[in-house]
N, C-alpha and C. Protein backbone atom coordinates (compact mmCIF):
# COMPACT_ATOMS: atom_id res chain seq x y z
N UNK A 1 0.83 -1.19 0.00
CA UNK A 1 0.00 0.00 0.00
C UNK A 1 0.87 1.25 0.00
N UNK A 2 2.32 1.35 0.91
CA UNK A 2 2.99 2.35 0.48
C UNK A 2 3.51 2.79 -0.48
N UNK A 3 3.83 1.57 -0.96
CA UNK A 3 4.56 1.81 -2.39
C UNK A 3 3.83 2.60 -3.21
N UNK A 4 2.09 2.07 -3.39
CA UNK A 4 1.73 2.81 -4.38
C UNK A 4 1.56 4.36 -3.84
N UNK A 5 1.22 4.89 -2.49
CA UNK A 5 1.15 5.70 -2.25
C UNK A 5 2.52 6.70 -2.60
N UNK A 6 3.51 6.23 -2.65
CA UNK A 6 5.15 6.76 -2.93
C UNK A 6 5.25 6.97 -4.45
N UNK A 7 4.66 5.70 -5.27
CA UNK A 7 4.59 5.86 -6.96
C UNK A 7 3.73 7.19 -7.23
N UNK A 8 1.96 7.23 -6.54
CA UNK A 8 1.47 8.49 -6.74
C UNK A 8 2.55 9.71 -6.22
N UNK A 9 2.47 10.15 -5.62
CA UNK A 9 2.80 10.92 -4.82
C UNK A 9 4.12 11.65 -5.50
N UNK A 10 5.21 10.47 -6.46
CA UNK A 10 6.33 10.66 -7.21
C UNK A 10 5.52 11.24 -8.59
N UNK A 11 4.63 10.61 -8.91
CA UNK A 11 4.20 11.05 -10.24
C UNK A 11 3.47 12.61 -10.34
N UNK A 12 2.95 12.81 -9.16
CA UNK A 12 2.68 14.07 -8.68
C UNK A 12 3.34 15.06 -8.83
N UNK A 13 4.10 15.06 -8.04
CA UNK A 13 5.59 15.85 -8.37
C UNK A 13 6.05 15.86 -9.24
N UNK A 14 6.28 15.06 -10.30
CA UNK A 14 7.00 15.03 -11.13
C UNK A 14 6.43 15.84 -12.23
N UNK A 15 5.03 15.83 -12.65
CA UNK A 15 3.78 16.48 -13.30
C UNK A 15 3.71 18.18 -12.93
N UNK A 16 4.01 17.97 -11.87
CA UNK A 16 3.55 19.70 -11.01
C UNK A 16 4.99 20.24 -11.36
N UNK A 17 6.17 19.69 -11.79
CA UNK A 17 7.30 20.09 -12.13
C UNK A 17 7.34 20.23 -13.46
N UNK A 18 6.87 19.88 -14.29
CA UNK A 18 6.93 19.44 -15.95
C UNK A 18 6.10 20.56 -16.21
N UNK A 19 4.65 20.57 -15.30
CA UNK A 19 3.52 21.79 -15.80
C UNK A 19 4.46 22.95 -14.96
N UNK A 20 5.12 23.05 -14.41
CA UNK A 20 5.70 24.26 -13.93
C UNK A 20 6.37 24.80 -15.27
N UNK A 21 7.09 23.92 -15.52
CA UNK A 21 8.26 24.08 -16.60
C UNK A 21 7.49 24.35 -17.92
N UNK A 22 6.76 23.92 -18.35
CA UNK A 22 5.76 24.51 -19.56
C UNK A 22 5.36 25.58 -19.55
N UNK A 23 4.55 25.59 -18.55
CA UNK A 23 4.15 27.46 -17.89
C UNK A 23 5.42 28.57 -18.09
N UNK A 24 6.45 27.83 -17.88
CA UNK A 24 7.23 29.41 -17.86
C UNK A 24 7.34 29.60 -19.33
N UNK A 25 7.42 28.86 -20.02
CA UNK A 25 7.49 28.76 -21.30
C UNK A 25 6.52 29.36 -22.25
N UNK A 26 5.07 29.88 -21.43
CA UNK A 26 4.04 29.94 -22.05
C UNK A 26 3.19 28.98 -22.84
N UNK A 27 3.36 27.73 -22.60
CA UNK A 27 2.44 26.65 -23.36
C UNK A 27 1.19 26.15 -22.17
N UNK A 28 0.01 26.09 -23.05
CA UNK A 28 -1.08 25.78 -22.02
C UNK A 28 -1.17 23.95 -22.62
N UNK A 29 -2.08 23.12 -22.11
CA UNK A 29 -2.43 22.39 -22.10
C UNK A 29 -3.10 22.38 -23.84
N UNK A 30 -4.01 23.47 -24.25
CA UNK A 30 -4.89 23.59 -25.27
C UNK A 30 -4.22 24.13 -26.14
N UNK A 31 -3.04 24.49 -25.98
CA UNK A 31 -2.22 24.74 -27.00
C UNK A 31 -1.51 23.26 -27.29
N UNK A 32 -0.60 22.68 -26.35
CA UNK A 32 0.17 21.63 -26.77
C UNK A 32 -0.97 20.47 -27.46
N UNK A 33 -2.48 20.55 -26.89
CA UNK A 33 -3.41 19.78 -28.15
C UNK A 33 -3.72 19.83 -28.73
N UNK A 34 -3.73 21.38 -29.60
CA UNK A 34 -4.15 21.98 -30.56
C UNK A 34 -2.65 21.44 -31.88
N UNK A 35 -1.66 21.08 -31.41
CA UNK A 35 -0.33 20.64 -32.05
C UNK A 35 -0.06 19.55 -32.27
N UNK A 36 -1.07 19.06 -31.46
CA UNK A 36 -1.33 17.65 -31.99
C UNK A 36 -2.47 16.96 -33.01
N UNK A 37 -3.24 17.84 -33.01
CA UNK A 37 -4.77 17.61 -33.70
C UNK A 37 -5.85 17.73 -33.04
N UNK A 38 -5.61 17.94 -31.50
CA UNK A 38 -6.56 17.22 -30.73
C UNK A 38 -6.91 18.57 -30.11
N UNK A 39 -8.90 18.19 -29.59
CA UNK A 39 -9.32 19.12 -28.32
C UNK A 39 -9.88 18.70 -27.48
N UNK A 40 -10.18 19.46 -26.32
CA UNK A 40 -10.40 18.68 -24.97
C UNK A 40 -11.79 18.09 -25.05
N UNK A 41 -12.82 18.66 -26.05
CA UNK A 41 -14.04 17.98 -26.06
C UNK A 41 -13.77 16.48 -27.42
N UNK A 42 -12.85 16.57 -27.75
CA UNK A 42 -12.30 15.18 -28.43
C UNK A 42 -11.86 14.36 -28.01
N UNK A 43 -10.81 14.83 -26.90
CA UNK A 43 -10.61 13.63 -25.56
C UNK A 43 -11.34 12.82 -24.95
N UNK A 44 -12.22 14.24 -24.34
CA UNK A 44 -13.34 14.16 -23.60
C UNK A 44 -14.53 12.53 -24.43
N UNK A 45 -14.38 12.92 -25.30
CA UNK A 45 -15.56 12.09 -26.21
C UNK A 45 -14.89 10.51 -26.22
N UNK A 46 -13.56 10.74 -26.60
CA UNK A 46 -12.59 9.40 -26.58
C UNK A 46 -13.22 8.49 -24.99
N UNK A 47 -12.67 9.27 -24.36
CA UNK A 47 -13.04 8.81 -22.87
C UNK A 47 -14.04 8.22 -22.67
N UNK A 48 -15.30 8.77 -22.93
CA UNK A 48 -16.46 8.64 -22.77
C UNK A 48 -17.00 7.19 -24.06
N UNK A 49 -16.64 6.96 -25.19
CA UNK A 49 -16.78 6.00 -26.06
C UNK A 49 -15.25 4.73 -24.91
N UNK A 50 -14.54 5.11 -24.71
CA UNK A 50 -13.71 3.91 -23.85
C UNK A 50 -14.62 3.86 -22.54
N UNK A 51 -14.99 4.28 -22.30
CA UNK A 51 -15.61 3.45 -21.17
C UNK A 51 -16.92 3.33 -21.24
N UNK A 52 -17.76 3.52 -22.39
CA UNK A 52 -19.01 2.77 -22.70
C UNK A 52 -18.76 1.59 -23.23
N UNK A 53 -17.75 1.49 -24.02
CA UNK A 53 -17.44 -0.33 -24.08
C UNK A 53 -16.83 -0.78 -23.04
N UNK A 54 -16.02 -0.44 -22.36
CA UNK A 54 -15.35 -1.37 -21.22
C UNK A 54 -16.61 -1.63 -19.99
N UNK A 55 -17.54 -0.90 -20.04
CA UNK A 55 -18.19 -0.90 -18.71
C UNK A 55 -19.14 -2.22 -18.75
N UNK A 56 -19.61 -2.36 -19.92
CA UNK A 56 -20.16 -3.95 -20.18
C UNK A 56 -19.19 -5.13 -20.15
N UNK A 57 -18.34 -4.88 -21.10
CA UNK A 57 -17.51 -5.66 -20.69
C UNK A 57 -16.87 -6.21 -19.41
N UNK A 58 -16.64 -5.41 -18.64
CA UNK A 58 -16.24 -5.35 -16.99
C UNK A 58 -17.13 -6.34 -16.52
N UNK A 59 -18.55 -5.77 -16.68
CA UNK A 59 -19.75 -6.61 -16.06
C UNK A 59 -19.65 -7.94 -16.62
N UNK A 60 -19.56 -8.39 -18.05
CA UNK A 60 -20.17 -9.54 -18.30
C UNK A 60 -18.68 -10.32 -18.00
N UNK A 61 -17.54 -9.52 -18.27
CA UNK A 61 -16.43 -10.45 -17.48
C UNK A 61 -16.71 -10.50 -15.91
N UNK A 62 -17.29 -10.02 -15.23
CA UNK A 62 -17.23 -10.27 -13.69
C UNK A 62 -18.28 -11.25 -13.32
N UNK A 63 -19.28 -11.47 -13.94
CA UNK A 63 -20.31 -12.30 -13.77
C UNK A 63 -19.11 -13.98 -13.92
N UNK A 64 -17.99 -14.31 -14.21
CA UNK A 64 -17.61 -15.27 -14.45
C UNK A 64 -16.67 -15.35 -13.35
N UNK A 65 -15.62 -14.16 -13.72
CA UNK A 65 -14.58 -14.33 -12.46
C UNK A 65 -14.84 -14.76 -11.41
N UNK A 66 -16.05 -13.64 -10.53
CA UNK A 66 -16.06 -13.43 -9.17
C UNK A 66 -16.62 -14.51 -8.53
N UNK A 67 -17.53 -15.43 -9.50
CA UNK A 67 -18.23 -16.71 -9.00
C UNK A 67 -16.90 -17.95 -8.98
N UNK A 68 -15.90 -17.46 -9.89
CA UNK A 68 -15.13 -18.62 -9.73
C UNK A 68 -13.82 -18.29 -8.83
N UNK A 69 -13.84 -17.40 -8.51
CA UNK A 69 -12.62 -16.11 -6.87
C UNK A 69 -13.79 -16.65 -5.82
N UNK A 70 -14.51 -16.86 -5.60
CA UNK A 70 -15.56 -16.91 -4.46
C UNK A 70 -15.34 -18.40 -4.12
N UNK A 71 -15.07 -19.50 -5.63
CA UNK A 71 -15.23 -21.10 -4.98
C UNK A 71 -13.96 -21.26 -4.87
N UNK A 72 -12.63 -20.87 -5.25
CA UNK A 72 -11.10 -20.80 -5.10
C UNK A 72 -11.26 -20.64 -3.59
N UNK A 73 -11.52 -19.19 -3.13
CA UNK A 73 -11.80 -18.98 -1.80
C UNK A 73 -11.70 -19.85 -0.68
N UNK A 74 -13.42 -20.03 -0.92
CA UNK A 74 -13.94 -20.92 0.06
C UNK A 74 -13.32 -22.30 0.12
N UNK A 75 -12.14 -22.86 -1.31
CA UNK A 75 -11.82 -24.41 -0.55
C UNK A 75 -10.49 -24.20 -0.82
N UNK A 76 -10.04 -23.06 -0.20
CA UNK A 76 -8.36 -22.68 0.07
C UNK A 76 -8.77 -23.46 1.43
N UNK A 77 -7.29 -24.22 1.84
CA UNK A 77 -6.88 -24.87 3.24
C UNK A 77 -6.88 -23.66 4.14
N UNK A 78 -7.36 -23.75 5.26
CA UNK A 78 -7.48 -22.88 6.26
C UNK A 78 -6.37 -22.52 6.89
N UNK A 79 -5.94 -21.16 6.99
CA UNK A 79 -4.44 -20.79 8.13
C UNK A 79 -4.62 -21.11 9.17
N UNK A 80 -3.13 -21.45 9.61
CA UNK A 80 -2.92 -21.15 10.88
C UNK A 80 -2.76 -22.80 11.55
């Protein structure tokens, strides 16, 4: 659990340093996507089409997993 808290926490920083460093530079976010092709309501839309397919998917894969994590479970040898 720390670790990941140390990985966030690094990537944080590291981001708040990079957007520091752009800023002095004068580049916004909507500029560096505008140089790419891209805008934030195009992202935005990307996003939104990726997780209208994954979200079924998720479901109809979990209807299988979790019934078969539940009987793994229950006839693991008991600790201790």
């Amino acid at each position: 659990m720390f670790n990941i808290l140390s990985v966030a926490l690094k990537i944080a920083l590291a981001s708040l340093l990079c957007g520091a460093l752009l800023s002095a530079f004068d580049l916004s976010a909507a500029e560096m996507l505008a140089r790419v092709g891209m805008t934030p309501e195009h992202i935005a839309e990307l996003v939104r089409k990726a997780f209208a397919w994954a979200l079924p998917n998720m479901v109809l894969g979990s209807m299988i997993i979790v019934p078969l994590w539940a009987i793994a479970y229950m006839l693991r040898p008991p600790r201790g």
